[in-house]
Protein backbone atom coordinates (compact mmCIF):
# COMPACT_ATOMS: atom_id res chain seq x y z
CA UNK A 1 0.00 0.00 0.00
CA UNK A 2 1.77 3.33 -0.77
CA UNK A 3 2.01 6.62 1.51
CA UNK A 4 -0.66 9.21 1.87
CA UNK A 5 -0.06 12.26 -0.26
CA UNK A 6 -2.60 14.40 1.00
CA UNK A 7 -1.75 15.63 4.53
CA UNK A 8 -2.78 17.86 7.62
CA UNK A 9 -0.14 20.26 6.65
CA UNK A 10 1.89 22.11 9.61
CA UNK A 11 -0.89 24.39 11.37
CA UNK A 12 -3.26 20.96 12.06
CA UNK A 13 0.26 19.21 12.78
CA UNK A 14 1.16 21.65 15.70
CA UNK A 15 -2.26 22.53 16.55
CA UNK A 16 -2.82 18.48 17.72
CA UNK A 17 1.09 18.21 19.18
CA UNK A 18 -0.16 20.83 21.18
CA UNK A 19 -3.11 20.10 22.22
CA UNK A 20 -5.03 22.76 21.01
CA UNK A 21 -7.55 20.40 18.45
CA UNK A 22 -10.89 19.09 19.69
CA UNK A 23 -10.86 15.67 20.53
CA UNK A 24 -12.97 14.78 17.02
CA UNK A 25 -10.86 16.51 15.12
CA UNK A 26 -7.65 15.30 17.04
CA UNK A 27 -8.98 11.73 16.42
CA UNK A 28 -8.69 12.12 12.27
CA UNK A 29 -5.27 13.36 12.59
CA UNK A 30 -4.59 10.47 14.77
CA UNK A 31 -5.73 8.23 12.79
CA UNK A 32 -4.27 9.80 9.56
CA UNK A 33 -0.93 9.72 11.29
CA UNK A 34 -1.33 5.49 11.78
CA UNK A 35 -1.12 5.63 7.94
CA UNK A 36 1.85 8.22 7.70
CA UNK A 37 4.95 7.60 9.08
CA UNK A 38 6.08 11.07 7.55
CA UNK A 39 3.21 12.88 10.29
CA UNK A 40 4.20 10.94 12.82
CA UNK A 41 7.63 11.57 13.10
CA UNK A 42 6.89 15.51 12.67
CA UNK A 43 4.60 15.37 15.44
CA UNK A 44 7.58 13.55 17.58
CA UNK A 45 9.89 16.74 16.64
CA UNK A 46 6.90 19.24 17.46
CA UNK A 47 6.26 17.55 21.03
CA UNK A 48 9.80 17.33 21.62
CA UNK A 49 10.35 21.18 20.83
CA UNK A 50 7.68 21.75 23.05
CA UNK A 51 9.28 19.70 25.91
CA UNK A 52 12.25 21.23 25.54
CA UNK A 53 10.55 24.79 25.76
CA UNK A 54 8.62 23.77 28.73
CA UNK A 55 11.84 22.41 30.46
CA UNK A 56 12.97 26.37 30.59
CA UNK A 57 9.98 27.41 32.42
CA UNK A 58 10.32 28.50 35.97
CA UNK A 59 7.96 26.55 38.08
CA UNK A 60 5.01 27.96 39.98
CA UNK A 61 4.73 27.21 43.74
CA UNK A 62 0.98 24.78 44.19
CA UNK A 63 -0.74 24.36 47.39
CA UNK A 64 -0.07 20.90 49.46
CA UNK A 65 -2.94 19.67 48.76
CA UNK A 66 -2.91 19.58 44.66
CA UNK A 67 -2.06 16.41 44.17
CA UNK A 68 -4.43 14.78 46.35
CA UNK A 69 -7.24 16.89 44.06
CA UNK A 70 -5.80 16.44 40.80
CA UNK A 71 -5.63 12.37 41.72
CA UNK A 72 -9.05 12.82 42.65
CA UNK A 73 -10.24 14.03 39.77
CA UNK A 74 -8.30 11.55 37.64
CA UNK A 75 -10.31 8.44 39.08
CA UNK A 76 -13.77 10.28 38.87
CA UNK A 77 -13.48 11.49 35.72
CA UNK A 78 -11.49 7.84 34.17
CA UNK A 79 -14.34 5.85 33.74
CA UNK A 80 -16.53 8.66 31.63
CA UNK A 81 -13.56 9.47 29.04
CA UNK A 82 -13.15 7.67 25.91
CA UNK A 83 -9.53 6.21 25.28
CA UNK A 84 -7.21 8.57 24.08
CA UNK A 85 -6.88 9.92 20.45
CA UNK A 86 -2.97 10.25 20.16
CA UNK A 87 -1.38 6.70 18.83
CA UNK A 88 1.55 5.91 19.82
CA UNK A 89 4.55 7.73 17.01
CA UNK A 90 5.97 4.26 16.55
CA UNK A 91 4.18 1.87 15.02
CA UNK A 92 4.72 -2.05 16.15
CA UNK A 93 7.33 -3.42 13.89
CA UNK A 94 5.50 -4.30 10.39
CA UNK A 95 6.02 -7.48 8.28
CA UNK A 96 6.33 -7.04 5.06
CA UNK A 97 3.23 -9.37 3.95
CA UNK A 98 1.24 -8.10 6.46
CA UNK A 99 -1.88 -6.11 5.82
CA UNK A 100 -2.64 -2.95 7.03
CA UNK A 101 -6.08 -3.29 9.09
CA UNK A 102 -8.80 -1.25 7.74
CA UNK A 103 -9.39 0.33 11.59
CA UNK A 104 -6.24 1.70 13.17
CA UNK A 105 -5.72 2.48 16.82
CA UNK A 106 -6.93 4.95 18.32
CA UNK A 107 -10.33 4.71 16.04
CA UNK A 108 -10.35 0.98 17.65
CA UNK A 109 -10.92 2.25 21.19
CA UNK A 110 -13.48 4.57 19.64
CA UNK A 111 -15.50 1.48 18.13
CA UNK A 112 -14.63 -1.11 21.09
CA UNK A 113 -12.45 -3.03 18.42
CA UNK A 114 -13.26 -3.54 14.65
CA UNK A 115 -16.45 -2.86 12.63
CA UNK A 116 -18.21 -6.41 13.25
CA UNK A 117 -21.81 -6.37 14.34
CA UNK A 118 -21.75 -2.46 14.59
CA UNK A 119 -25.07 -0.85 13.60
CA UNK A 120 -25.10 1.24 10.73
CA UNK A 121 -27.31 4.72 10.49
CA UNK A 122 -28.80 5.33 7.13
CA UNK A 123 -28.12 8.99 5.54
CA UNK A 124 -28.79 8.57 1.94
CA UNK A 125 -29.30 6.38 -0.42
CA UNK A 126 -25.82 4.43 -0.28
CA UNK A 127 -24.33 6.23 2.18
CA UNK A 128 -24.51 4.85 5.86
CA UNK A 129 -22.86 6.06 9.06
CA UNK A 130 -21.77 5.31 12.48
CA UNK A 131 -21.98 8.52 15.17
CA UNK A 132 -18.76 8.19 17.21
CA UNK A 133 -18.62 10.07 20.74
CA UNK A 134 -16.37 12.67 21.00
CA UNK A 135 -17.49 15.82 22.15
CA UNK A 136 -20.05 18.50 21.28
CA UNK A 137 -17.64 20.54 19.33
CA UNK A 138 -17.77 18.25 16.58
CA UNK A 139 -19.94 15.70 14.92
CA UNK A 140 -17.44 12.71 14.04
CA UNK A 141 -18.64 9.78 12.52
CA UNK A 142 -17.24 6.70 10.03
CA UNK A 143 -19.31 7.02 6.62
CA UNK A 144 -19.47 3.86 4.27
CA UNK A 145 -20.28 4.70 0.53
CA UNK A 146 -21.22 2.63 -2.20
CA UNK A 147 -19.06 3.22 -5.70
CA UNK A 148 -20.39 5.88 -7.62
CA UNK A 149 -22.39 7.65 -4.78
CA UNK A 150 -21.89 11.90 -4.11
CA UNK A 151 -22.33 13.26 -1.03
CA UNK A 152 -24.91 16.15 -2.19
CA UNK A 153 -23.04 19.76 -3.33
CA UNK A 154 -21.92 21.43 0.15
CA UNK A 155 -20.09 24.30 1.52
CA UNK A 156 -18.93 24.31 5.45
CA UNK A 157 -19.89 26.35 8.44
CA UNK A 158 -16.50 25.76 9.71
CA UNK A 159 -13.65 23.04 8.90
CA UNK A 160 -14.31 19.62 8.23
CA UNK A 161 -11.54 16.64 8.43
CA UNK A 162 -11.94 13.57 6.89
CA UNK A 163 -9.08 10.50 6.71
CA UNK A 164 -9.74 7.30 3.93
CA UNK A 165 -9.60 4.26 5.44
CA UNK A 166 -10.71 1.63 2.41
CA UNK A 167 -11.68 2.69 -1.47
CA UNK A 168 -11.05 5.81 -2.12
CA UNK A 169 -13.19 9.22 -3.33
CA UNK A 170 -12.59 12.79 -5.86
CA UNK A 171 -13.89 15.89 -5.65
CA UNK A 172 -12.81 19.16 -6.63
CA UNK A 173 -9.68 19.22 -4.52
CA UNK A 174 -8.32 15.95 -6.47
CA UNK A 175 -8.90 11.90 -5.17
CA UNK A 176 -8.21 10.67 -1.98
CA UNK A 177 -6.94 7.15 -1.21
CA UNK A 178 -6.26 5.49 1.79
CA UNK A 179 -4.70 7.41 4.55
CA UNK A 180 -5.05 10.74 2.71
CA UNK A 181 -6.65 13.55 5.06
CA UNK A 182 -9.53 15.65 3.25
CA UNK A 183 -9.70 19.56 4.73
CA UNK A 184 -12.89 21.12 4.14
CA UNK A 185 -13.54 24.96 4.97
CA UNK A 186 -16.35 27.61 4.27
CA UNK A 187 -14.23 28.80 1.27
CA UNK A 188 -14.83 25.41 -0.44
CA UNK A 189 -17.84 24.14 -2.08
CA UNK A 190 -17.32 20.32 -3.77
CA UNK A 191 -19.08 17.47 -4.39
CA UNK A 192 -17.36 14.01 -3.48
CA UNK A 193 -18.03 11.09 -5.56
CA UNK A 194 -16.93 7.66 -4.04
CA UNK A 195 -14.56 5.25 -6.33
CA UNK A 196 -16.02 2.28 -8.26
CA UNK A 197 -15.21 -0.05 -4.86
CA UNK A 198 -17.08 2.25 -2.77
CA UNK A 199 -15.07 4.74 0.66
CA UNK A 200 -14.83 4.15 4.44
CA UNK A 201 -14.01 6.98 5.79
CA UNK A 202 -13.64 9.01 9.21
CA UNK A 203 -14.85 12.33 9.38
CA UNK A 204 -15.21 15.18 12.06
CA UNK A 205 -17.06 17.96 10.77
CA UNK A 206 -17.17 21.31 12.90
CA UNK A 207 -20.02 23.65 12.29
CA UNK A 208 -21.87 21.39 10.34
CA UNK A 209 -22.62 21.50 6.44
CA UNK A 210 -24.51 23.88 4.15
CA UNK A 211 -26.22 21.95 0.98
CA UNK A 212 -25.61 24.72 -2.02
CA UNK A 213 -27.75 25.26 -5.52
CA UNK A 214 -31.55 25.79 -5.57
CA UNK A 215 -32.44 21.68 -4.60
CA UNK A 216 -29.48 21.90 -1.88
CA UNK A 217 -31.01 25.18 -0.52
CA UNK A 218 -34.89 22.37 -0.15
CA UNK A 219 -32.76 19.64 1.41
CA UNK A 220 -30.80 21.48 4.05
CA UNK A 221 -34.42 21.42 5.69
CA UNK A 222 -34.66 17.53 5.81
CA UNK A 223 -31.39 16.06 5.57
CA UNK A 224 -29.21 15.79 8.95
CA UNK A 225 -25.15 15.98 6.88
């Protein structure tokens, strides 16, 4: 399988090494960054910056009894977290037979392990969905298309990620295989049309979509994108 050649670019890169992404979006870079060894080594040299700036900050003085509170919090806040989003920047040594699994860690926590006996949300016609937790600052989800299905003319409220995981789709920005990240924005307006073998896909879309031309402009009243 070759390399992603569509990437976060920097700004996403240092935006997740430093926290600063919400936890949907943080989760597609994640998982694009399983498929690209080229991200995840980046992100290693961004966190390590960052470590090393940290290291030449003076400390601030904390009350005695911080640590008792912040291991407090820890267990009553452990069991209502999902698992983390960050994977870990070296893969597990990789044979060369082997075949990459369609779901990567983290997305694995996120499911509870692989995609067998999951349930399925219809959306359209050939295009299904499963709603992933993660927050209310973003609505992440996987989305399964059939080949040949378009995800209706849209614009977005806000930024929208979305990481190939099988198949493959095009739109106006080019075609996206596996591991390739998709970065949507309100100065965009496309129309993605999955490949002949159908797209699973990972997606975390903030401020929701706007459906665009005259029957777009109908359907943004009935159709939850």
């Amino acid at each position: 399988m070759s390399l992603p050649s569509h990437h976060p670019g920097d700004t996403l890169l240092i935006d997740y090494a430093g926290g600063a992404l919400c936890e949907g979006a943080s989760l597609v870079v994640a998982t694009h960054m399983a498929f690209c060894p080229c991200c995840r080594r980046m992100v290693g040299e961004m966190e390590a910056v960052g470590g090393a700036l940290l290291d030449d900050l003076e400390p601030d003085t904390v009350s005695p009894d911080c640590l008792d509170a912040l291991l407090a919090r820890i267990d009553r806040d452990t069991s209502q977290r999902p698992p983390p989003c960050r994977p870990a920047l070296q893969p597990p040594p990789h044979h060369p037979t082997a075949v990459r699994p369609t779901i990567p860690e983290p997305l694995r926590g996120y499911l509870g392990g692989g995609l067998e006996g999951k349930r399925w949300r219809f959306l359209q016609p050939g295009m299904t969905v499963i709603d992933l937790r993660t927050g209310s600052s973003a609505v992440t989800r996987l989305v399964r298309m059939k080949g040949g299905v378009a995800v209706p003319q849209h614009t977005h409220g806000d930024i929208e990620l979305t990481v190939v995981l099988e198949g493959g789709f095009s739109d106006e920005l080019g075609s996206f295989q596996p591991g390739d990240i998709a970065i949507g924005d309100p100065s965009i307006e496309h129309r993605p049309v999955a490949d002949p073998e159908g797209c699973l896909c990972l997606s975390a879309t903030i401020g929701g979509l706007r459906l665009t031309g005259p029957i777009g402009r109908i359907l943004n009243r009935f159709m939850d994108f």
